[in-house]
C-alpha atoms as a PDB file:
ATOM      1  CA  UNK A   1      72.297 162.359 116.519  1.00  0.00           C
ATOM      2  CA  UNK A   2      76.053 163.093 116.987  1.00  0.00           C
ATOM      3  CA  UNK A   3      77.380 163.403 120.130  1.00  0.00           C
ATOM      4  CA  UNK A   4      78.756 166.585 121.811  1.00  0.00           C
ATOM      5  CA  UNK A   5      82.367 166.138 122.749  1.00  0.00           C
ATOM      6  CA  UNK A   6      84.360 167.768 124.975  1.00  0.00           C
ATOM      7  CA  UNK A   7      87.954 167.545 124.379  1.00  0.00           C
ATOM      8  CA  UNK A   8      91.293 168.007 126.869  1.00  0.00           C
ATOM      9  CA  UNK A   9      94.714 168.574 126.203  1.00  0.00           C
ATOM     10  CA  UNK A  10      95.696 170.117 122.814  1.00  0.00           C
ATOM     11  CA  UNK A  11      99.332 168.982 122.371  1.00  0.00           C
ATOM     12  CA  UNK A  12     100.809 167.852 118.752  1.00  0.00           C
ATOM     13  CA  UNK A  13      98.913 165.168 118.652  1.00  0.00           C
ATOM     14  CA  UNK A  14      95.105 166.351 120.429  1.00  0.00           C
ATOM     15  CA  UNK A  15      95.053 169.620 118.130  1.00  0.00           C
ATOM     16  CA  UNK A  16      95.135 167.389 114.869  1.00  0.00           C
ATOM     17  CA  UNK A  17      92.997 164.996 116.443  1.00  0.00           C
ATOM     18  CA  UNK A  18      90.006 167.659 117.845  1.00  0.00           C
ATOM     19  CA  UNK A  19      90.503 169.370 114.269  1.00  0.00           C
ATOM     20  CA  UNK A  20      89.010 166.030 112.491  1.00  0.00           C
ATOM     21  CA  UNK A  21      86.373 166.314 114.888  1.00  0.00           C
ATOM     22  CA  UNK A  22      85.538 169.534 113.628  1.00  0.00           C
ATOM     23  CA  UNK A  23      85.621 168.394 110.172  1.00  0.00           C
ATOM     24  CA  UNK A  24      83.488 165.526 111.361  1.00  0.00           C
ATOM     25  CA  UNK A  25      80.520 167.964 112.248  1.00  0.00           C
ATOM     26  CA  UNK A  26      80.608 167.370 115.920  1.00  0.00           C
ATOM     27  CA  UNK A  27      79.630 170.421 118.399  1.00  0.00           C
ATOM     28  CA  UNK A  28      83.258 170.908 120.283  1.00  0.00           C
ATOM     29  CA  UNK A  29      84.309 172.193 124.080  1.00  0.00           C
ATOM     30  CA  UNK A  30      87.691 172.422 124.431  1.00  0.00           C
ATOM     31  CA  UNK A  31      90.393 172.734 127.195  1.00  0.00           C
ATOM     32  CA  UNK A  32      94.008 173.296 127.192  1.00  0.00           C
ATOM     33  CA  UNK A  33      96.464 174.291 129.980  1.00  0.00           C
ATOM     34  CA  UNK A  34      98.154 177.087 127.561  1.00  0.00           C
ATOM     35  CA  UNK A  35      95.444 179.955 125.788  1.00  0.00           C
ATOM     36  CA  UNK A  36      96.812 180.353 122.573  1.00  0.00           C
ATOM     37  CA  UNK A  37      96.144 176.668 120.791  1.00  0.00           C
ATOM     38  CA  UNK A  38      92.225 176.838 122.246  1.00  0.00           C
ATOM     39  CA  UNK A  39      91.628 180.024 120.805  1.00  0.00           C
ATOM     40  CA  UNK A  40      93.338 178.722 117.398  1.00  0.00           C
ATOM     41  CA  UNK A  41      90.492 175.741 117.817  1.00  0.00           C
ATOM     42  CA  UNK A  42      88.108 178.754 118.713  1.00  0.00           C
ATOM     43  CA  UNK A  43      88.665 179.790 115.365  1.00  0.00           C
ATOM     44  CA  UNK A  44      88.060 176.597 113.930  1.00  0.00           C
ATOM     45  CA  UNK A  45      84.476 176.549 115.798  1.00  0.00           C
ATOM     46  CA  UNK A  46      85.447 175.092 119.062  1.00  0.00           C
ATOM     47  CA  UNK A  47      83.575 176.016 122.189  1.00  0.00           C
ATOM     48  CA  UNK A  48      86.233 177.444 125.124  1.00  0.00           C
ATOM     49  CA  UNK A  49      85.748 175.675 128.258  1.00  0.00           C
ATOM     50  CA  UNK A  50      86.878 177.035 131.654  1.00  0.00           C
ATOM     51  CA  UNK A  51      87.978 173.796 133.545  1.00  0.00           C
ATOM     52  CA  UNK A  52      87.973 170.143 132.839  1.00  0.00           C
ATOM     53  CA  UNK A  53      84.944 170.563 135.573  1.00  0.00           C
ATOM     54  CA  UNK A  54      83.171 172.948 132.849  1.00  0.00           C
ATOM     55  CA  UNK A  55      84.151 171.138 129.261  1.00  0.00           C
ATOM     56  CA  UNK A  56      82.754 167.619 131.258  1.00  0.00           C
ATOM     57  CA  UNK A  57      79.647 169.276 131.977  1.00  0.00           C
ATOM     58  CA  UNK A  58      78.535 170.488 128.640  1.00  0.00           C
ATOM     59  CA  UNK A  59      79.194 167.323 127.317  1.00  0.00           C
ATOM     60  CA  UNK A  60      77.836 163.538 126.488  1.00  0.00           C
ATOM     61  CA  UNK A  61      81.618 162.160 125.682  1.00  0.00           C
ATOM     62  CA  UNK A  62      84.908 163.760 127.382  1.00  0.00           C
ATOM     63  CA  UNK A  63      88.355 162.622 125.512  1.00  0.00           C
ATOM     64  CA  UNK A  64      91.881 163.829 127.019  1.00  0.00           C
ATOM     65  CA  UNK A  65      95.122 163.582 125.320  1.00  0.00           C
ATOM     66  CA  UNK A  66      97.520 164.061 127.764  1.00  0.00           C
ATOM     67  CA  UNK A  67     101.364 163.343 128.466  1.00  0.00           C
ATOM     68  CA  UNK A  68     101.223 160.763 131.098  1.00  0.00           C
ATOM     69  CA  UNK A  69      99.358 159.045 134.124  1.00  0.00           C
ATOM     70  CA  UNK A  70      99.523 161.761 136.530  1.00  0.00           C
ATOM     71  CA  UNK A  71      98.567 164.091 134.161  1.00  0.00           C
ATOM     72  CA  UNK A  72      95.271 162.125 133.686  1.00  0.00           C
ATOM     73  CA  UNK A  73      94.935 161.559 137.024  1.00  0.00           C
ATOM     74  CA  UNK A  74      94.653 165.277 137.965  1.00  0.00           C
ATOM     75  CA  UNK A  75      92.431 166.283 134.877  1.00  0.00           C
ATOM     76  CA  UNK A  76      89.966 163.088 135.610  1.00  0.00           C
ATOM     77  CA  UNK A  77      90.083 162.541 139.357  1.00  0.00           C
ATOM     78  CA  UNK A  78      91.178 166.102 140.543  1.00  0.00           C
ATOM     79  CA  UNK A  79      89.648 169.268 141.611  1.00  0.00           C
ATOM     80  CA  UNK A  80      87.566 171.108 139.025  1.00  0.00           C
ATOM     81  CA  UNK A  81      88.062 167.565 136.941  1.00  0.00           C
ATOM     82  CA  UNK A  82      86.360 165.458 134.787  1.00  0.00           C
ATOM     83  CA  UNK A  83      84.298 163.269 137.566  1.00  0.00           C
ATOM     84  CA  UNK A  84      83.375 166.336 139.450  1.00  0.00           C
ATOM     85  CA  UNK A  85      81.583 167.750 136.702  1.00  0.00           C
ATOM     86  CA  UNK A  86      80.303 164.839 134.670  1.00  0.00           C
ATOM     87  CA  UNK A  87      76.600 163.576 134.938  1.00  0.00           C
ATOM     88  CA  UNK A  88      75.646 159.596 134.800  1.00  0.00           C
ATOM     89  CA  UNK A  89      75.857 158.268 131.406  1.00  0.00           C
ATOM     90  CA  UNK A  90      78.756 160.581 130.492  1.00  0.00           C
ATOM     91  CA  UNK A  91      81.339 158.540 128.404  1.00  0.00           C
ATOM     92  CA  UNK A  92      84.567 159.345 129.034  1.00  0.00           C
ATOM     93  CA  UNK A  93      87.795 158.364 126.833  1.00  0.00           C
ATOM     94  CA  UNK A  94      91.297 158.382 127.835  1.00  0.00           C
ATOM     95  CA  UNK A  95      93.311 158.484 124.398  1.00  0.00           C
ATOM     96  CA  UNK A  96      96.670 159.466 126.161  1.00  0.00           C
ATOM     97  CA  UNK A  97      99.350 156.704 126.628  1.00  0.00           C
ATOM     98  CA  UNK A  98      99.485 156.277 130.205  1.00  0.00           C
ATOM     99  CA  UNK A  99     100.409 153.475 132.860  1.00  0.00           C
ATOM    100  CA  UNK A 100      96.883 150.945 132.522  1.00  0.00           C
ATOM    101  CA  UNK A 101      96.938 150.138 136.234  1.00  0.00           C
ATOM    102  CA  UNK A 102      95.785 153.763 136.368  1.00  0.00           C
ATOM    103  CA  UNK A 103      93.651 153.418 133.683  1.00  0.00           C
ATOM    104  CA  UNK A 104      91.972 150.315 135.534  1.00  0.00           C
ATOM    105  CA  UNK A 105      91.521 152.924 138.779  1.00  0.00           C
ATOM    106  CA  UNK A 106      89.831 155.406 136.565  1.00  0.00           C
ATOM    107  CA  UNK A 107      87.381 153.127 135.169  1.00  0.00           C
ATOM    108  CA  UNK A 108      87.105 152.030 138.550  1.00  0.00           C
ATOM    109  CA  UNK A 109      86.244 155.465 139.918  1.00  0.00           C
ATOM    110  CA  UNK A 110      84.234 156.959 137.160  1.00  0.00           C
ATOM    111  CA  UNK A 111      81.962 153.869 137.948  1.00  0.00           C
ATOM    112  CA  UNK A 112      81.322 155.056 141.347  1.00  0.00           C
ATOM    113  CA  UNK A 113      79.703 158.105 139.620  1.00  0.00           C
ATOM    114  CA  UNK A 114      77.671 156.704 136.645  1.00  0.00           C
ATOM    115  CA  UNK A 115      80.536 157.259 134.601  1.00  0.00           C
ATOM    116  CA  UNK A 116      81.581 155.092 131.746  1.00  0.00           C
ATOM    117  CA  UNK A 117      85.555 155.245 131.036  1.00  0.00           C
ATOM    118  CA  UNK A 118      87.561 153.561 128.081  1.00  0.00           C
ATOM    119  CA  UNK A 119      91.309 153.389 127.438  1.00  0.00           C
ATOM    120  CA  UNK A 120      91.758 154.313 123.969  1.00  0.00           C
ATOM    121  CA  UNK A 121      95.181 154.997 123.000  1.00  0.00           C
ATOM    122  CA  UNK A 122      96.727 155.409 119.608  1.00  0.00           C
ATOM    123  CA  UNK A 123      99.513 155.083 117.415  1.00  0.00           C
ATOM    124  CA  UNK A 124     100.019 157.108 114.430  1.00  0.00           C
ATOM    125  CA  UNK A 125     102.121 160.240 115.669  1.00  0.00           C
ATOM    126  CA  UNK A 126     101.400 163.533 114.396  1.00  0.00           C
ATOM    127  CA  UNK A 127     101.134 162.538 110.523  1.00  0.00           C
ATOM    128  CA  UNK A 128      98.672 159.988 111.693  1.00  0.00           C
ATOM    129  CA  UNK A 129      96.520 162.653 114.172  1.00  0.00           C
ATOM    130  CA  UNK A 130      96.408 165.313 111.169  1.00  0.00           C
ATOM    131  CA  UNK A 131      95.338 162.724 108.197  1.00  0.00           C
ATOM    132  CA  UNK A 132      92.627 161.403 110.585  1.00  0.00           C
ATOM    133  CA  UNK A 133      94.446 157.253 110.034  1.00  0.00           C
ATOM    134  CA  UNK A 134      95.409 156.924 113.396  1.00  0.00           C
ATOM    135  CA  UNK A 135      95.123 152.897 114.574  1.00  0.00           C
ATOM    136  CA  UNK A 136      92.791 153.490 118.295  1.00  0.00           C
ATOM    137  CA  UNK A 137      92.945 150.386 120.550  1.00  0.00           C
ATOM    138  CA  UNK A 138      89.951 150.466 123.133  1.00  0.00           C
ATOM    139  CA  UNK A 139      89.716 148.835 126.646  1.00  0.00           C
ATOM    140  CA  UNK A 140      86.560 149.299 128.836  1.00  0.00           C
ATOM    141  CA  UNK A 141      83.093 148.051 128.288  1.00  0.00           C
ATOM    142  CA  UNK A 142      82.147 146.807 124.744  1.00  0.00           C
ATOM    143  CA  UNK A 143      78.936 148.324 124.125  1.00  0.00           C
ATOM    144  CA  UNK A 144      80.282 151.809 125.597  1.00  0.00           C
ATOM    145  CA  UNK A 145      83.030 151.414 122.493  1.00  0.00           C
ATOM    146  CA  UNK A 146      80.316 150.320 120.140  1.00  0.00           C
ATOM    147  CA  UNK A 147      78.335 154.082 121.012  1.00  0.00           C
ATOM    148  CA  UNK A 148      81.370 155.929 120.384  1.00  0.00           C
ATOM    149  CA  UNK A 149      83.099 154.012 117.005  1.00  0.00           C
ATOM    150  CA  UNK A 150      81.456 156.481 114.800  1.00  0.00           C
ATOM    151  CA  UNK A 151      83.677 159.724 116.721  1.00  0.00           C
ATOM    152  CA  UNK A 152      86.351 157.733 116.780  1.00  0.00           C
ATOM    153  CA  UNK A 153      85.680 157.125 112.703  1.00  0.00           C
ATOM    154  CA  UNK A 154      86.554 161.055 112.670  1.00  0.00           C
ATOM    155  CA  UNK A 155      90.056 160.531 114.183  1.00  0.00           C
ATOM    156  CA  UNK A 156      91.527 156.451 112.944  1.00  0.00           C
ATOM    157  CA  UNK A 157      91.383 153.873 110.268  1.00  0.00           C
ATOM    158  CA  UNK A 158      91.853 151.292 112.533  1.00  0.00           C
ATOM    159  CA  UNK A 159      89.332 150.860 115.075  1.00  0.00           C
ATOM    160  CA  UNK A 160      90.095 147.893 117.896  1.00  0.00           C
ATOM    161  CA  UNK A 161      88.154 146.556 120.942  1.00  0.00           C
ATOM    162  CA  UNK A 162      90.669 144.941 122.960  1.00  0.00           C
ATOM    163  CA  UNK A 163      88.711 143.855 125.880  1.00  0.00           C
ATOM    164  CA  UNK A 164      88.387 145.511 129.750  1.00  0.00           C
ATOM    165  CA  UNK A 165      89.893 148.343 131.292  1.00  0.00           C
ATOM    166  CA  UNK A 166      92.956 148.428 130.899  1.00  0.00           C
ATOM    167  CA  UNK A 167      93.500 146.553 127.816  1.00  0.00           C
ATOM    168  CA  UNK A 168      93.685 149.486 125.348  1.00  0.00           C
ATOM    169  CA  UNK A 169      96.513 150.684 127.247  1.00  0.00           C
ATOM    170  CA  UNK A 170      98.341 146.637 127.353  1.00  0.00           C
ATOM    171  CA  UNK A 171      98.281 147.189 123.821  1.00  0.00           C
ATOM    172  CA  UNK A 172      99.590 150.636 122.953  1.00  0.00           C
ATOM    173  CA  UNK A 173     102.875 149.254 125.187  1.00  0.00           C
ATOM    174  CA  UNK A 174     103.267 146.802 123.135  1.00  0.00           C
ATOM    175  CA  UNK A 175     103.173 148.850 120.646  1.00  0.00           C
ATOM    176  CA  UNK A 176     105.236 151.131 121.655  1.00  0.00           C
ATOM    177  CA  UNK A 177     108.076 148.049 122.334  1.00  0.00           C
ATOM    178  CA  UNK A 178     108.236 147.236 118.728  1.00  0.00           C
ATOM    179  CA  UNK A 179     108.700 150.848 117.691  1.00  0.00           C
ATOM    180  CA  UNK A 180     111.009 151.825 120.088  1.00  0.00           C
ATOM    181  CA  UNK A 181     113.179 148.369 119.264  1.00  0.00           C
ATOM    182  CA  UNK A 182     112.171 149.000 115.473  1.00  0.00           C
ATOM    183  CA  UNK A 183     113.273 152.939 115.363  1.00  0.00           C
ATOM    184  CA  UNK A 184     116.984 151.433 116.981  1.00  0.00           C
ATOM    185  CA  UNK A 185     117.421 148.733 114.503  1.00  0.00           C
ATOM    186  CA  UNK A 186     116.968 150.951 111.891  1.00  0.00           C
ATOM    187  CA  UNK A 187     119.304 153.277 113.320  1.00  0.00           C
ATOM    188  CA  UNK A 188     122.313 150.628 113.926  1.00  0.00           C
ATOM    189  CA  UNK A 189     121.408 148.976 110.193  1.00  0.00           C
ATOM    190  CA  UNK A 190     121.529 153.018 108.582  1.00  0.00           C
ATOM    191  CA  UNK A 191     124.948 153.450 110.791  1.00  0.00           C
ATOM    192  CA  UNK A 192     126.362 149.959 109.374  1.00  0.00           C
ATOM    193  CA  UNK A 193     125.338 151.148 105.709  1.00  0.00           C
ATOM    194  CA  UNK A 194     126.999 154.663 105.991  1.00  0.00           C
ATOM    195  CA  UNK A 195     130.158 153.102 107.311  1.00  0.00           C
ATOM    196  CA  UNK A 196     130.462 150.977 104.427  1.00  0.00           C
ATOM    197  CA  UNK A 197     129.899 153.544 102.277  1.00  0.00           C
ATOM    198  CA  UNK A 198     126.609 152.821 101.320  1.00  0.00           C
ATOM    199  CA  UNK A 199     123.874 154.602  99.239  1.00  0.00           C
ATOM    200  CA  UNK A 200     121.401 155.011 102.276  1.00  0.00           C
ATOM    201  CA  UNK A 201     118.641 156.119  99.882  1.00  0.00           C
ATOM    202  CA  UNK A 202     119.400 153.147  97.956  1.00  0.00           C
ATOM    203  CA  UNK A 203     119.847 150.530 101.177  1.00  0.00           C
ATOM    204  CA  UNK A 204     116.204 152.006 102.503  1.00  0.00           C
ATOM    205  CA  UNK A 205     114.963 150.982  98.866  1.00  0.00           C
ATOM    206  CA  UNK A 206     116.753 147.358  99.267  1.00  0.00           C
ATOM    207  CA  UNK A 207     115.545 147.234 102.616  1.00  0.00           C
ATOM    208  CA  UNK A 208     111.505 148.297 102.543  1.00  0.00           C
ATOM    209  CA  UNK A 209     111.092 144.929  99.539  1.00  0.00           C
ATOM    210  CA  UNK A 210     112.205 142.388 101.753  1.00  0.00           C
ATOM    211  CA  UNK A 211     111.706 140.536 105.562  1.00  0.00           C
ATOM    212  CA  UNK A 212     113.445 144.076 107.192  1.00  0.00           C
ATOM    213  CA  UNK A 213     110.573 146.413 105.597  1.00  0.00           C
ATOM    214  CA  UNK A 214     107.936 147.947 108.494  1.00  0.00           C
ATOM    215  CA  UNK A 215     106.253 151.175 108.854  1.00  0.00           C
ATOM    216  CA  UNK A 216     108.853 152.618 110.667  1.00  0.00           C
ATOM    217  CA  UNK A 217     111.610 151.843 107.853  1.00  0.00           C
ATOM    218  CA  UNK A 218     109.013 153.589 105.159  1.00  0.00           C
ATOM    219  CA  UNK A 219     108.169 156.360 107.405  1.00  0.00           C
ATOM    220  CA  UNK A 220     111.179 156.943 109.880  1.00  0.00           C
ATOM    221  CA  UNK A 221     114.275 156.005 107.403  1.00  0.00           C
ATOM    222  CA  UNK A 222     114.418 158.752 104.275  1.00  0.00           C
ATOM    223  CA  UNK A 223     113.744 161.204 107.465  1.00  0.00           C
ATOM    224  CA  UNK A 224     116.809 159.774 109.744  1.00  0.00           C
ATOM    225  CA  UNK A 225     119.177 159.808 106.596  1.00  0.00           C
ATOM    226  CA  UNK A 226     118.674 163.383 105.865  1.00  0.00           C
ATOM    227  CA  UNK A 227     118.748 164.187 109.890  1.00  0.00           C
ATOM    228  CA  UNK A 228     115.666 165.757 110.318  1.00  0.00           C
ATOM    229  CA  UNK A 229     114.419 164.981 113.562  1.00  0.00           C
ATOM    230  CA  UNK A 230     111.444 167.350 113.991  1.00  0.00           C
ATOM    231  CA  UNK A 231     109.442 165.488 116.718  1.00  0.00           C
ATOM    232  CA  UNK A 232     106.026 163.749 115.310  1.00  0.00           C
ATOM    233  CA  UNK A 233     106.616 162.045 118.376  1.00  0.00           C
ATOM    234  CA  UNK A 234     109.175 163.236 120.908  1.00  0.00           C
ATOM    235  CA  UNK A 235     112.358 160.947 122.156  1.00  0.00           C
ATOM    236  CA  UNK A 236     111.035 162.760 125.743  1.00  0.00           C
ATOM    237  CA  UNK A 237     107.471 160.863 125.376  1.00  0.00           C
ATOM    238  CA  UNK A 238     108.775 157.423 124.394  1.00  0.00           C
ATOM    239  CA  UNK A 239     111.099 157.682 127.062  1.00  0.00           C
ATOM    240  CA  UNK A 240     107.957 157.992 129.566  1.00  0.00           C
ATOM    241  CA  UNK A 241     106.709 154.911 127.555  1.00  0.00           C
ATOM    242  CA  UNK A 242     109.457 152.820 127.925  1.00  0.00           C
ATOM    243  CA  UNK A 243     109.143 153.444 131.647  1.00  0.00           C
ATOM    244  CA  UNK A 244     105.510 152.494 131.442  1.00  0.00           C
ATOM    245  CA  UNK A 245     106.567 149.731 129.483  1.00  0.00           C
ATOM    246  CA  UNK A 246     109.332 148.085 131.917  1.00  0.00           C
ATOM    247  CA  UNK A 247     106.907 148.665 135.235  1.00  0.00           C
ATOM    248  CA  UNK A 248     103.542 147.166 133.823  1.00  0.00           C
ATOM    249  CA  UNK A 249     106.931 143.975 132.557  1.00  0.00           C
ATOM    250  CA  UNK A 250     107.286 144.048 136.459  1.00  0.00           C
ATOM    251  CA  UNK A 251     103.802 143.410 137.435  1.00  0.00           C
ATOM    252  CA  UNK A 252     102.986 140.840 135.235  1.00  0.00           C
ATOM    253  CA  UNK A 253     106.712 139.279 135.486  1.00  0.00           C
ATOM    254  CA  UNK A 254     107.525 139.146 132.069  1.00  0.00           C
ATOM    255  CA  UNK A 255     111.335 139.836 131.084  1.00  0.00           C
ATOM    256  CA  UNK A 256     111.784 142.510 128.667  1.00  0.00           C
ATOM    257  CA  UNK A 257     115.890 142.302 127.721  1.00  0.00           C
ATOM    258  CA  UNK A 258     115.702 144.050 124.220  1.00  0.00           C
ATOM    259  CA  UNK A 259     113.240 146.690 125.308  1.00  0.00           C
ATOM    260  CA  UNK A 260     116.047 147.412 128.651  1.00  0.00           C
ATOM    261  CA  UNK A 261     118.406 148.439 126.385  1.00  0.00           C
ATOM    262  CA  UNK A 262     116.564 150.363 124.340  1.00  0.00           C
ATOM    263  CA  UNK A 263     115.399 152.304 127.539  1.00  0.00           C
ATOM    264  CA  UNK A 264     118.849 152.873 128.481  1.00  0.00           C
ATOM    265  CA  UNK A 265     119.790 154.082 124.976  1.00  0.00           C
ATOM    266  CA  UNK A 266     116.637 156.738 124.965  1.00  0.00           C
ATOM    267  CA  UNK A 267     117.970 157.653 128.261  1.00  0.00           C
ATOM    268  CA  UNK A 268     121.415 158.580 126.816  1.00  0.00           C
ATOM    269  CA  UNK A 269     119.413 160.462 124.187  1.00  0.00           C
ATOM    270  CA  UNK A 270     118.377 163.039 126.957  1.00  0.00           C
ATOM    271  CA  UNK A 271     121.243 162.960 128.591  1.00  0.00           C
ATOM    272  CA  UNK A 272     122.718 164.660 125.537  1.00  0.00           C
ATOM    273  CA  UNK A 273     120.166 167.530 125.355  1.00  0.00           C
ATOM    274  CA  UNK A 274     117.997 165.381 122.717  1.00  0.00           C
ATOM    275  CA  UNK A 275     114.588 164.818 124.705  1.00  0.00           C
ATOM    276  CA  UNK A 276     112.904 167.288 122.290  1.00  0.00           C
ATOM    277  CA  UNK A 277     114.144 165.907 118.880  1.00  0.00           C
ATOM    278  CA  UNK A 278     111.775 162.952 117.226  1.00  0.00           C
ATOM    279  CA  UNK A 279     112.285 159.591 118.408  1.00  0.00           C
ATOM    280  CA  UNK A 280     113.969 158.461 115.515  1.00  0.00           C
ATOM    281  CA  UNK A 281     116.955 160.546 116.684  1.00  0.00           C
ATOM    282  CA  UNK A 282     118.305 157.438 118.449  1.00  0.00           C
ATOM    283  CA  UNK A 283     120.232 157.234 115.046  1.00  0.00           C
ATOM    284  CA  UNK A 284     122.225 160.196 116.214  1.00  0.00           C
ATOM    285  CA  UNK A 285     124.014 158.103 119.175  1.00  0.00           C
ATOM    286  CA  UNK A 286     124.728 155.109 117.406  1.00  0.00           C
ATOM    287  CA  UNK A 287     126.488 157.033 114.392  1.00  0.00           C
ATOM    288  CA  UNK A 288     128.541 158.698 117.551  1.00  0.00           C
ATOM    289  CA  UNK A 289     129.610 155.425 118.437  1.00  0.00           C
ATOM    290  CA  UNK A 290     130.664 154.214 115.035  1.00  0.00           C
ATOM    291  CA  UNK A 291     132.194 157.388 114.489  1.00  0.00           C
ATOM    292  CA  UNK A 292     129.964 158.492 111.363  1.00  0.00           C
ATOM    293  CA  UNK A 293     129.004 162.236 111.863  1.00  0.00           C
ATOM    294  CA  UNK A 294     127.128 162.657 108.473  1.00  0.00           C
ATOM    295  CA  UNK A 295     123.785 162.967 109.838  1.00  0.00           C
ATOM    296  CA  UNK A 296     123.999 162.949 113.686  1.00  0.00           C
ATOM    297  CA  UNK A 297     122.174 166.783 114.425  1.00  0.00           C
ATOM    298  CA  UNK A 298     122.694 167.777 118.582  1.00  0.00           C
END
């Protein structure tokens, strides 16, 4: 029998993501800080929820998709949260991106209660979220991921248990290193191109057969070259990675140089007012630098 899910935080990517749960004939409580997006799911044939407290409590499996670590925090381990109205044997599934030393705490404290917690992260972005394809990388207990592959069937193509707490989370940073460092390369190889004069519809096409082709090139370049930077994933948000990315590098003592100076280079992204453009806009600076203004958008 399918589980009923209860589902937190409906940003860009949790309002594609509780939609193919819809579609995936599981009974649906939501929650959302701002009305308008739950009563959108409403329509869809959500259940409203008053609280994290509430949605946890008509539920077998709780998911949030939430901007960061504190943000989790509150909603799990907070008044009117998760934990407080949760019974034993409730799974609950952290798919936000968020620091996994606090993702080790929550598994930690949801234990105390009966609880069973998994980091589940994803990559994707938006396009991902709404085609259902999203890549989910699990940490927690391996027969608590087993019980909940099938709802996770309704949001990913690629399903991974990574090992314990915490290790769902490991891997979505180091995810979110290559993309970050990908996204830039692109960006300095698209600046080179248009300075030489280049046909960058032509150089992507040159590019995406050999060694330099990746997801982000096929997905990311024809985008960047016409300078449309709509956000399936916000400069603002892999900003907050990168910072994830660089502490957890501290703890474990493992030297990061490449990934630095993308950091700083996403930080001179909102400097300029560009937080809210896609991350992909990283182009933008390095054309300023060259001095190619063809498709840098403010």
């Amino acid at each position: 029998m399918a589980k009923i899910i209860g589902f937190i935080g409906l940003g860009i990517m949790g309002k594609p993501m509780a939609r193919n749960l819809l579609k995936g004939g599981y009974a649906l409580t939501v929650y959302n800080r701002s009305q308008p997006v739950m009563e959108e799911l409403k329509r869809d044939g959500a259940t409203l929820g008053s609280s994290p407290k509430d949605v946890a409590a008509r539920s077998e499996v709780v998911i949030t998709m939430l901007p960061n670590s504190p943000d989790v925090e509150a909603v799990v381990l907070g008044a009117d949260g998760v934990l407080e109205g949760a019974k034993a044997g409730t799974i609950l599934v952290d798919m936000s991106t968020i620091s996994p030393l606090v993702s080790q705490q929550i598994y930690g404290e949801a234990k105390k209660k009966g609880v069973k917690a998994l980091d589940a992260p994803v990559s994707g972005g938006e396009k991902g979220a709404i085609e259902g394809i999203l890549s989910i990388m699990a940490g927690g207990d391996q027969e608590v991921f087993e019980a909940v592959v099938p709802i996770f069937r309704a949001m990913g193509k690629t399903i991974t248990y990574m090992g314990p707490a915490g290790a769902g989370g490991f891997t979505k940073l180091a995810n979110q290193v290559i993309v970050a460092i990908n996204l830039t390369a692109i960006g300095e190889a698209l600046t080179l191109g248009a300075k030489a004069g280049l046909d960058l519809e032509r150089l992507i096409q040159a590019l995406s057969g050999g060694m330099a082709g990746s997801r982000c090139l096929e997905m990311k370049g024809p985008q960047m070259i016409k300078g449309n930077f709509q956000p399936g994933f916000k400069t603002d948000l892999h900003y907050k990675d990168l910072g994830l990315i660089m502490e957890a590098a501290r703890a474990l003592q493992v030297p990061l140089p490449t990934t630095s100076i993308v950091q700083e280079l996403f930080s001179a992204l909102r400097v300029k007012g560009r937080g809210g453009l896609d991350h992909s806009a990283v182009i933008t600076l390095l054309e300023e630098l060259a001095g190619v203004h063809a498709h840098t958008q403010s």
